[in-house]
C-alpha atoms as a PDB file:
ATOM      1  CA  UNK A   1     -58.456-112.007 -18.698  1.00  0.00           C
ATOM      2  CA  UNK A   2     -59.985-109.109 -20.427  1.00  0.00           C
ATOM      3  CA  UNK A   3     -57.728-106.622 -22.506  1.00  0.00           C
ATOM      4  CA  UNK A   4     -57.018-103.630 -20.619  1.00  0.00           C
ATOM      5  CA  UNK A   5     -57.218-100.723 -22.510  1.00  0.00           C
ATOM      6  CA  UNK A   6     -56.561 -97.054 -20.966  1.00  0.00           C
ATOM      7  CA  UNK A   7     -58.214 -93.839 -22.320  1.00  0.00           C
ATOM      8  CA  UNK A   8     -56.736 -90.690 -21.897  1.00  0.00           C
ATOM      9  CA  UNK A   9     -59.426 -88.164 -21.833  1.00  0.00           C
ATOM     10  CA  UNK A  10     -61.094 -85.352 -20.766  1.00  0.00           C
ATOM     11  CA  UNK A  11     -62.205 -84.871 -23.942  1.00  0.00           C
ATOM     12  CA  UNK A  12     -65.659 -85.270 -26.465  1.00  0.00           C
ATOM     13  CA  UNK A  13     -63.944 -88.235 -28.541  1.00  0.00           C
ATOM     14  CA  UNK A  14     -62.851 -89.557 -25.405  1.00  0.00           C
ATOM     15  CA  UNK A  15     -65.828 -90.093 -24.055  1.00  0.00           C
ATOM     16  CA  UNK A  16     -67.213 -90.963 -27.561  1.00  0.00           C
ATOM     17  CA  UNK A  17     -64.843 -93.473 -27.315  1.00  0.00           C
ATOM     18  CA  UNK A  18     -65.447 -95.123 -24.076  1.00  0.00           C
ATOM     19  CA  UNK A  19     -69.078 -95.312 -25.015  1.00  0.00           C
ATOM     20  CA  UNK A  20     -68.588 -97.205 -28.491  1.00  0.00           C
ATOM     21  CA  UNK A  21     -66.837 -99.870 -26.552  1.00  0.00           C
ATOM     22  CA  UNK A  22     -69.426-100.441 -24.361  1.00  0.00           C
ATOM     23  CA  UNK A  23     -70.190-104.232 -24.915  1.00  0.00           C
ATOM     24  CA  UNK A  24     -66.639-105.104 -26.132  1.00  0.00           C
ATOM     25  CA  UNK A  25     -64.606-107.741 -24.723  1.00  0.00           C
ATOM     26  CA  UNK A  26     -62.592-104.932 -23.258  1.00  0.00           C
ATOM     27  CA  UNK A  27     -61.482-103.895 -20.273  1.00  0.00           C
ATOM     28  CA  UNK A  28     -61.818 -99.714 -20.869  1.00  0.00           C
ATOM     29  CA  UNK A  29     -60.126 -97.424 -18.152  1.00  0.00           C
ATOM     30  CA  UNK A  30     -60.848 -93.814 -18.577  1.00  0.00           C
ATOM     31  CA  UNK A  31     -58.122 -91.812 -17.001  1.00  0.00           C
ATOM     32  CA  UNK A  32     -59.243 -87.716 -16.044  1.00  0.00           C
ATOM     33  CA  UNK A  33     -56.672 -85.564 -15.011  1.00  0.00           C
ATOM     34  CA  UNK A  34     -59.264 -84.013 -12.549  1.00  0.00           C
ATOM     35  CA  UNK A  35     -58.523 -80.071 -13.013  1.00  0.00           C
ATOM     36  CA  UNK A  36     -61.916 -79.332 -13.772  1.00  0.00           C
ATOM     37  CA  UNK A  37     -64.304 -79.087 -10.913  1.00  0.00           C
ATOM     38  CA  UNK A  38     -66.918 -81.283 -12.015  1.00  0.00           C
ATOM     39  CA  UNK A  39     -66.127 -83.230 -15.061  1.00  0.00           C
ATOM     40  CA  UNK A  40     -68.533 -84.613 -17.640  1.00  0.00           C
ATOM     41  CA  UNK A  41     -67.664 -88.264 -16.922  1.00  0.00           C
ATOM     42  CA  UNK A  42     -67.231 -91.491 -19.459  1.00  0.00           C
ATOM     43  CA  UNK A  43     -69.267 -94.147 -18.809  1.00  0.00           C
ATOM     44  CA  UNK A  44     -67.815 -97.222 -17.549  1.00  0.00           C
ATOM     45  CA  UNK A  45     -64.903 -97.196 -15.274  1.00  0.00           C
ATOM     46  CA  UNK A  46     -62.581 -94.196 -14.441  1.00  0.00           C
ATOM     47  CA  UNK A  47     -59.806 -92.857 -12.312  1.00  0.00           C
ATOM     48  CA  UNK A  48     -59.430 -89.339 -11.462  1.00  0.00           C
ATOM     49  CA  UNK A  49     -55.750 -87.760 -10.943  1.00  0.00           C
ATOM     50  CA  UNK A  50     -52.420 -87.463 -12.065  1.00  0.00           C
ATOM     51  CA  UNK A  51     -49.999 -90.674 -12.373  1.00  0.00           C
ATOM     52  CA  UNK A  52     -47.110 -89.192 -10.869  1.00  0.00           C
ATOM     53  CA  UNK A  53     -45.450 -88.493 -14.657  1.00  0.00           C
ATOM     54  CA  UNK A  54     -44.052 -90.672 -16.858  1.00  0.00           C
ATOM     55  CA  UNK A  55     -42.657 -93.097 -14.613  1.00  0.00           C
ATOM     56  CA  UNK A  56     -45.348 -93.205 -12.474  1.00  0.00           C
ATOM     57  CA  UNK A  57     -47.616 -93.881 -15.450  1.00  0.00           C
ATOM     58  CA  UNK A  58     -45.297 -96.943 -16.697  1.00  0.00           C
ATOM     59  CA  UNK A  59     -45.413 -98.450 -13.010  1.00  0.00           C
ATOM     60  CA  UNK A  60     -49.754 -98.006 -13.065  1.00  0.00           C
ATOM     61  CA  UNK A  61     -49.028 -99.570 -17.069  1.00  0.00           C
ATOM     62  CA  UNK A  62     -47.248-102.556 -15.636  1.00  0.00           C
ATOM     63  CA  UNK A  63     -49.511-103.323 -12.299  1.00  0.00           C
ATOM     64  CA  UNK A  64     -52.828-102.823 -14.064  1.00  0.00           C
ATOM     65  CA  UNK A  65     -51.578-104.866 -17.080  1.00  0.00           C
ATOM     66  CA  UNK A  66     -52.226-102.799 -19.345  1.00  0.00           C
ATOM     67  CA  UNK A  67     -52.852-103.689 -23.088  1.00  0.00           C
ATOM     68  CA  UNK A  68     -53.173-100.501 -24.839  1.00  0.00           C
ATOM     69  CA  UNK A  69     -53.333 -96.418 -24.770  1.00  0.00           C
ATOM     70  CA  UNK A  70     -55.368 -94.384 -26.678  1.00  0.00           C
ATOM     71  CA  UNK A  71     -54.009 -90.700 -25.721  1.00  0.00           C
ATOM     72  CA  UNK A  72     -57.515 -88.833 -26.426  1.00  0.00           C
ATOM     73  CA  UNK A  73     -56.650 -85.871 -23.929  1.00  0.00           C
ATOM     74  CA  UNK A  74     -56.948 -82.205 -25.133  1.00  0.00           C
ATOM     75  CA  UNK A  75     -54.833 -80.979 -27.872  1.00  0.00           C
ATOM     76  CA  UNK A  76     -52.913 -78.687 -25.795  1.00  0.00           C
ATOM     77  CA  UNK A  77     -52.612 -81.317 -22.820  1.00  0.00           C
ATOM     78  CA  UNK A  78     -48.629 -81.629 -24.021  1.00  0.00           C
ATOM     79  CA  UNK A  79     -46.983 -82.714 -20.710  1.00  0.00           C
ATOM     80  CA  UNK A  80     -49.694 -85.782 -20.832  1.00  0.00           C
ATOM     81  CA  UNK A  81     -49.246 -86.538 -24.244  1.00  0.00           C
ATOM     82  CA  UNK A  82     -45.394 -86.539 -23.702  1.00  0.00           C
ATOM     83  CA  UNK A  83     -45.404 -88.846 -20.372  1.00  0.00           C
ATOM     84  CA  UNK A  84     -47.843 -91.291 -22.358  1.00  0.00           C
ATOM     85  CA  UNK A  85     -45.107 -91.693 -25.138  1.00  0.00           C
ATOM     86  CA  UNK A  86     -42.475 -92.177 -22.567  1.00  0.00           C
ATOM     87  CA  UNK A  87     -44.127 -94.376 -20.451  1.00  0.00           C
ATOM     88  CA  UNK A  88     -45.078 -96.879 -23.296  1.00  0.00           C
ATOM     89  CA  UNK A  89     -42.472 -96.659 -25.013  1.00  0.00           C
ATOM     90  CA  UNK A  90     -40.135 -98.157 -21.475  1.00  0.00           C
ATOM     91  CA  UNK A  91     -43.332-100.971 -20.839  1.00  0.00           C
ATOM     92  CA  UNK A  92     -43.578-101.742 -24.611  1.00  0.00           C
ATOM     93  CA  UNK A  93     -47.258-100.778 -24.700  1.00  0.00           C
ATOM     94  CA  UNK A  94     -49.040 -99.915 -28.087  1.00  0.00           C
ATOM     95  CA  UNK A  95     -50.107 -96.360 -28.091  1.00  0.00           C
ATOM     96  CA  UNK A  96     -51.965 -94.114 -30.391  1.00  0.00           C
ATOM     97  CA  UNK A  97     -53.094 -90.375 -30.707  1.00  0.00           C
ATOM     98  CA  UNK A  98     -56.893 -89.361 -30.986  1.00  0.00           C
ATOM     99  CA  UNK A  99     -56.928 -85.582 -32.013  1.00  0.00           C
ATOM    100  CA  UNK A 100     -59.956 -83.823 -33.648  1.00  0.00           C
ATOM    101  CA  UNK A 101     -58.851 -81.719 -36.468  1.00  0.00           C
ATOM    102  CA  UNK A 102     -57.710 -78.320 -35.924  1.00  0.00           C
ATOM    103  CA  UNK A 103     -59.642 -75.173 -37.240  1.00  0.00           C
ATOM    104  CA  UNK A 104     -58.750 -73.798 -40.941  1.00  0.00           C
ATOM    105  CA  UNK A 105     -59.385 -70.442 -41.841  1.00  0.00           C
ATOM    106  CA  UNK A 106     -61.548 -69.020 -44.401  1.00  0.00           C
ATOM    107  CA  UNK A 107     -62.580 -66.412 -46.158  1.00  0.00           C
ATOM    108  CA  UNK A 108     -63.403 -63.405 -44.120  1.00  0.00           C
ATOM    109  CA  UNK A 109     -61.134 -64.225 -40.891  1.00  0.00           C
ATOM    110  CA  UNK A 110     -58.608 -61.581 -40.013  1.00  0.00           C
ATOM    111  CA  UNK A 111     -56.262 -64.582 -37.910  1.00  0.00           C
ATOM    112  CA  UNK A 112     -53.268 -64.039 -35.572  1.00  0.00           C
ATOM    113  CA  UNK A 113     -51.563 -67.174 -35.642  1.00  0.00           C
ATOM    114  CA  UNK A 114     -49.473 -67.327 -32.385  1.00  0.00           C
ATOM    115  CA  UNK A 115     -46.463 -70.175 -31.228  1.00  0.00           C
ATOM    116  CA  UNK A 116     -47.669 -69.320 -27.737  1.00  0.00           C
ATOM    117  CA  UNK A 117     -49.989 -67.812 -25.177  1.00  0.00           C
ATOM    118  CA  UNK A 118     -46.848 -65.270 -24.364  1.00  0.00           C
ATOM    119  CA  UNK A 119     -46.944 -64.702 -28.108  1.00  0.00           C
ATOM    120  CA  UNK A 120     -50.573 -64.268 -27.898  1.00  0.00           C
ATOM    121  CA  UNK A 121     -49.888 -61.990 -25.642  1.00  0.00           C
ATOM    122  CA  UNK A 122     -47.647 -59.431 -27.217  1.00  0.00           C
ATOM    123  CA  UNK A 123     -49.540 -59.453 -30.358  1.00  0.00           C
ATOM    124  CA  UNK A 124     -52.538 -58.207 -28.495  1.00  0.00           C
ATOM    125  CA  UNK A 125     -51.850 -54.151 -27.983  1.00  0.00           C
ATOM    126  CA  UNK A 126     -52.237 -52.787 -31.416  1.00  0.00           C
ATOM    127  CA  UNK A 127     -54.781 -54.929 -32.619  1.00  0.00           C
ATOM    128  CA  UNK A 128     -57.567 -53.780 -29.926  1.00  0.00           C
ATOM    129  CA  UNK A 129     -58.229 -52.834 -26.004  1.00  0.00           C
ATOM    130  CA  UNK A 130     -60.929 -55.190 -25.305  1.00  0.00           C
ATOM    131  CA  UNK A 131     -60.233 -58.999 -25.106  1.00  0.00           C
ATOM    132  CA  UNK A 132     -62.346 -62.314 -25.395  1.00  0.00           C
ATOM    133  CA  UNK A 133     -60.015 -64.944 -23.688  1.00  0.00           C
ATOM    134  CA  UNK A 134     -61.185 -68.126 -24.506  1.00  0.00           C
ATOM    135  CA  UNK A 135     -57.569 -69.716 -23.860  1.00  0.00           C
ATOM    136  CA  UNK A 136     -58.591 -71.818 -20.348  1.00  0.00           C
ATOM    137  CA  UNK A 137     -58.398 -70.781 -17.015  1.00  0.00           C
ATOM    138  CA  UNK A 138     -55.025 -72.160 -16.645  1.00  0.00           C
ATOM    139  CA  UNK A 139     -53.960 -69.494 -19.518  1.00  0.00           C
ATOM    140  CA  UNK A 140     -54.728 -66.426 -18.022  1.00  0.00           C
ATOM    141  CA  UNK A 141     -51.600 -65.750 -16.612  1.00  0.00           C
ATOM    142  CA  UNK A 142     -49.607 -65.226 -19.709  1.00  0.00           C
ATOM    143  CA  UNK A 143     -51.657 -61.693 -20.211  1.00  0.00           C
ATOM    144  CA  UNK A 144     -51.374 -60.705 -16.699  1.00  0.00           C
ATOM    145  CA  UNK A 145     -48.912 -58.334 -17.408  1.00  0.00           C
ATOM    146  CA  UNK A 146     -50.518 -56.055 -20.279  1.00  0.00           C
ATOM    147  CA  UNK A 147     -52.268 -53.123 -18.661  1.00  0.00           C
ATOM    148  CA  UNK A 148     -54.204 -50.503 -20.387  1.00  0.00           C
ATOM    149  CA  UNK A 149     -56.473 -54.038 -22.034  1.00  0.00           C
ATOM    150  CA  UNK A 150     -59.802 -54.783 -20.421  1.00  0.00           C
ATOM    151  CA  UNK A 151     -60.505 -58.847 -20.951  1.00  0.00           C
ATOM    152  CA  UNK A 152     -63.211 -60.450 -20.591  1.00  0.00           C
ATOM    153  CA  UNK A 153     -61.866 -64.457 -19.954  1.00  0.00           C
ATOM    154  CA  UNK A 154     -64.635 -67.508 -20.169  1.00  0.00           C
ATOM    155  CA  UNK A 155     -63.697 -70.832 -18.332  1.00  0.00           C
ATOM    156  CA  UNK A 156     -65.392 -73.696 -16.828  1.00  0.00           C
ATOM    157  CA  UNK A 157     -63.742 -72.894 -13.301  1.00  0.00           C
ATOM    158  CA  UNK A 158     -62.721 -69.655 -11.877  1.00  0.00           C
ATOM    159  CA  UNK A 159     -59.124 -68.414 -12.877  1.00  0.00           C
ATOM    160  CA  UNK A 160     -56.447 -67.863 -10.228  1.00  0.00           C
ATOM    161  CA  UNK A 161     -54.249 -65.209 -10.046  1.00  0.00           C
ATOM    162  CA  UNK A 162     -51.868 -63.633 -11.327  1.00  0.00           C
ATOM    163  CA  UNK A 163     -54.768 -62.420 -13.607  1.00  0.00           C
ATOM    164  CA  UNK A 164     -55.040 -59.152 -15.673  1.00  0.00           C
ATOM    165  CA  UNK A 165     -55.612 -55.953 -13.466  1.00  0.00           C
ATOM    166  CA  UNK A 166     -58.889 -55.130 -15.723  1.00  0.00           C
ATOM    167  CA  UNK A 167     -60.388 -58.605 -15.563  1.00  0.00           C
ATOM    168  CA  UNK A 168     -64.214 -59.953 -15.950  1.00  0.00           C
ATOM    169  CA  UNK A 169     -64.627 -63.638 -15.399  1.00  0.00           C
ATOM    170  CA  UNK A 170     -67.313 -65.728 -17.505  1.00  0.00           C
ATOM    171  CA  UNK A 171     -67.953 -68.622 -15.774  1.00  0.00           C
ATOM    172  CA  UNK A 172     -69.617 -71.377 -18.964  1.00  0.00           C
ATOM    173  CA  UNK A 173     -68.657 -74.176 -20.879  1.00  0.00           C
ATOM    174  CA  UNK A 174     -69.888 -75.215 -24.241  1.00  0.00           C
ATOM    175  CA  UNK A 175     -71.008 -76.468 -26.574  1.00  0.00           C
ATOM    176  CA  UNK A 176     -71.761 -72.795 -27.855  1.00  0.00           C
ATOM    177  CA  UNK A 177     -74.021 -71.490 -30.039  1.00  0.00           C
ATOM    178  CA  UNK A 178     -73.510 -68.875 -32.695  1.00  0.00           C
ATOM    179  CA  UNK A 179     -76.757 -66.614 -31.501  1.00  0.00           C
ATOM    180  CA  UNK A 180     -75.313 -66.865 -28.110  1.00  0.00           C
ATOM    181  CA  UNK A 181     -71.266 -65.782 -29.454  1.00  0.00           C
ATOM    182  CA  UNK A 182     -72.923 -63.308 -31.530  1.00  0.00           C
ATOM    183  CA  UNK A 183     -74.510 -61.825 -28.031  1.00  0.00           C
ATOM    184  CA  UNK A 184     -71.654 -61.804 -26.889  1.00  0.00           C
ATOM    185  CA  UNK A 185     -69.179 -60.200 -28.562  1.00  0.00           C
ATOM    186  CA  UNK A 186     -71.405 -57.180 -29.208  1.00  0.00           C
ATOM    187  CA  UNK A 187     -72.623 -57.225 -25.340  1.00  0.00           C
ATOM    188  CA  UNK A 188     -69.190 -57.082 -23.974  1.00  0.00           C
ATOM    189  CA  UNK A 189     -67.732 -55.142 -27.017  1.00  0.00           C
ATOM    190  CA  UNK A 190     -65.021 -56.635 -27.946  1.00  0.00           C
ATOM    191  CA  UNK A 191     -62.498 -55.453 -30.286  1.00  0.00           C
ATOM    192  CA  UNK A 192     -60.139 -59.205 -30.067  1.00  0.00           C
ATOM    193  CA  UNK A 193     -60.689 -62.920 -29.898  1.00  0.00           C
ATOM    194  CA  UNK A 194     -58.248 -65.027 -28.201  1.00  0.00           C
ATOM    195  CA  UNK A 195     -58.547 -68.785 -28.650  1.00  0.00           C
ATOM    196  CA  UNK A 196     -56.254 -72.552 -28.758  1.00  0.00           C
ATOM    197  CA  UNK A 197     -56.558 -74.041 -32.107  1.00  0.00           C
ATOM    198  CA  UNK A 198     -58.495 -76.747 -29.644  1.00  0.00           C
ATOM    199  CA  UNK A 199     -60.324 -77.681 -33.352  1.00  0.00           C
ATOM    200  CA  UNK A 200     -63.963 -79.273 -32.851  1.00  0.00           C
ATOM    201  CA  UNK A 201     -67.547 -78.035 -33.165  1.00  0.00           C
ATOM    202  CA  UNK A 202     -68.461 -77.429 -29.496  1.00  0.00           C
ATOM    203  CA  UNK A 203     -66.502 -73.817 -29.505  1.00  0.00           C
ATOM    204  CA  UNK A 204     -66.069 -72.933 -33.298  1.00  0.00           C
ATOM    205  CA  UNK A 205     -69.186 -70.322 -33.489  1.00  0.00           C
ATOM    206  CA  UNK A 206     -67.023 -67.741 -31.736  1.00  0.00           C
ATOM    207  CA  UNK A 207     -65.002 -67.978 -34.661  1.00  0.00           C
ATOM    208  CA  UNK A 208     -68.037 -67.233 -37.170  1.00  0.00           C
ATOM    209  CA  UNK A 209     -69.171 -64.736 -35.127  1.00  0.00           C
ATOM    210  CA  UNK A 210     -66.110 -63.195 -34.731  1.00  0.00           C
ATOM    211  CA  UNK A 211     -65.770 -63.034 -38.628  1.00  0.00           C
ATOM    212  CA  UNK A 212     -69.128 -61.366 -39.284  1.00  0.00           C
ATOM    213  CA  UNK A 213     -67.841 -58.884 -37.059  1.00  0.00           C
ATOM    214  CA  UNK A 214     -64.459 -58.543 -38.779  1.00  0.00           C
ATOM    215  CA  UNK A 215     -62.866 -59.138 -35.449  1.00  0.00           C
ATOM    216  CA  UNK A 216     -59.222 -59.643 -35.095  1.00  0.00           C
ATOM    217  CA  UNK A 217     -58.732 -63.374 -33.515  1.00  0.00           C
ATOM    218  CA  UNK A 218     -55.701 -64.475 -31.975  1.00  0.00           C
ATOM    219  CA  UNK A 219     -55.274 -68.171 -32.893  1.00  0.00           C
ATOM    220  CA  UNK A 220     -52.584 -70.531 -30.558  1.00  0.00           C
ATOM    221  CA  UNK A 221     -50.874 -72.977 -32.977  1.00  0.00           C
ATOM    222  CA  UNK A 222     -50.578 -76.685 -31.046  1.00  0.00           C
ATOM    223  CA  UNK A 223     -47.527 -78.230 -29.444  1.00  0.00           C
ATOM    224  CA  UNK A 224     -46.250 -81.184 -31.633  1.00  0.00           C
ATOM    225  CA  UNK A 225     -47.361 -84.430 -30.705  1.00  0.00           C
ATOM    226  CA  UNK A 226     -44.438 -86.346 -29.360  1.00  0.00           C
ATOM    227  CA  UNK A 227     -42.453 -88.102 -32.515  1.00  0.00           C
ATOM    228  CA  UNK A 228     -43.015 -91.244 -33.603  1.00  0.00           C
ATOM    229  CA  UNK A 229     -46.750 -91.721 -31.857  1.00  0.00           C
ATOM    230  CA  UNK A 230     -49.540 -92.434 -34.573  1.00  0.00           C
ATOM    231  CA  UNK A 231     -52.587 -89.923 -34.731  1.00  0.00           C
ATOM    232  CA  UNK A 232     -55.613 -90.751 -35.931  1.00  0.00           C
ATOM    233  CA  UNK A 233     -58.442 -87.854 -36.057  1.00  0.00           C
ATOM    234  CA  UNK A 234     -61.816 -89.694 -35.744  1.00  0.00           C
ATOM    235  CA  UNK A 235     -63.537 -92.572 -33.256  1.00  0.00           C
ATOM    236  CA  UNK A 236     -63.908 -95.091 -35.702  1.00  0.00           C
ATOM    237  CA  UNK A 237     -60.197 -94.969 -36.570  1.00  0.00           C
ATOM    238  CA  UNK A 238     -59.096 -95.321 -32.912  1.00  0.00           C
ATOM    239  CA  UNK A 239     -61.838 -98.548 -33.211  1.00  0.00           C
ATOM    240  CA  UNK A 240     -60.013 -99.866 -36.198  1.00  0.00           C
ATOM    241  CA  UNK A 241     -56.571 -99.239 -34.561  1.00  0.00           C
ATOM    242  CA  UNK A 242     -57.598-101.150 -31.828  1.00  0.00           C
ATOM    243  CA  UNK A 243     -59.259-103.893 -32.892  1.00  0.00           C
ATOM    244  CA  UNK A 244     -55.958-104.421 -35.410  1.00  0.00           C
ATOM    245  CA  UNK A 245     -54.396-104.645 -32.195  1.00  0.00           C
ATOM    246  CA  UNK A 246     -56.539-107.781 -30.473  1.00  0.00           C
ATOM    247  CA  UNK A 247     -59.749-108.912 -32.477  1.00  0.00           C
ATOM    248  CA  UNK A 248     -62.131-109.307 -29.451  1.00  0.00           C
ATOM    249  CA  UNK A 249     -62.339-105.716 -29.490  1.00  0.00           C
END
């Protein structure tokens, strides 16, 4: 029988992933956690939905026989990454971290950093009155409450409420280009930048853009990765890791 080796993803190196292993000996399960509309999909086989937490993920672990995780979800994706380490940890399967660096500043950026969106949040008011959200649609919520701002929030699906009273909706998703953030900014006028420290290349030009324009960016640290879970940062490490773990691969 084939190792069985489950991807959790949703993500670029995720997908990167399932697509260098193509060919292997493996058995590769993609796992989406389907909040997006219409995701871009790995190749190869994948399941769509939540496991039920962590001990529903140990039970689909055990009755899929299961070899090995790779947790390659979104940086912010916490509650996965924390019912992944839980549910290996009770089935005693190997599991590893795939994160893409974070963003680094440099010189020029005028950056917020911020624990939280609700820190985000309260940061906002003297810095500037109109707001690039670039934090999710799932995020939106934590500003609701700040009147007197006008934000302007881009997501790949429309928001749901509660949502800011003065709230324009851009419905895109990247890869983004610096022209286009450059456009952007100055079409909508914005006076902040709100953003994840999601790292990566797809949605960094904001950040340039935002620089040339000495804009004010609020910047949302990342949750800790659960302890005790190794992290590697690129898809040829995860390839290494695994194939330490059972030749074939």
């Amino acid at each position: 029988m084939a190792p069985h080796l489950l991807v959790l993803g949703g993500t670029t190196e995720a997908r990167t992933l399932a697509a260098a292993l193509v060919g292997s000996p493996l058995r590769v399960t993609s796992s989406l956690a389907g909040r997006v509309a219409d995701p871009r999909l790995p190749v190869g086989e994948v399941r769509i939905g939540g496991f039920g937490g962590p001990d529903g993920l140990a039970a689909w672990l055990r009755a899929e026989r299961v070899d090995a995780v790779v947790d390659a979800t979104h940086p912010f994706a916490a509650v996965m990454s924390r019912n992944a380490a839980e549910a290996t940890a009770a089935t005693g399967v190997p599991l590893l971290a795939l994160r893409r660096p974070g963003w680094t500043p440099v010189e020029g950026d005028r950056w917020h950093p911020a624990a939280s969106l609700a820190a985000a949040a309260e940061l906002l008011p003297p810095l500037g009155r109109r707001i690039l959200l670039t934090t999710g649609r799932q995020g939106i919520g934590a500003f609701a409450h700040l009147g007197g701002l006008h934000f302007t929030a881009r997501s790949v699906d429309p928001p749901e409420p509660p949502m800011p009273a003065s709230l324009h909706v851009l419905l895109d998703r990247g890869p983004f280009t610096l022209e286009g953030e450059r456009a952007l900014l100055r079409e909508h006028r914005v006076d902040v930048v709100v953003t994840k420290d999601s790292g990566g290349a797809a949605t960094a030009p904001k950040l340039t853009a935002a620089r040339e324009l000495a804009l004010p960016v609020v910047v949302v640290e990342r949750p800790p990765l659960p302890a005790g879970v190794p992290v590697v940062e690129t898809v040829g490490a995860a390839q290494e890791w695994i194939a330490g773990l059972d030749p074939r691969a």
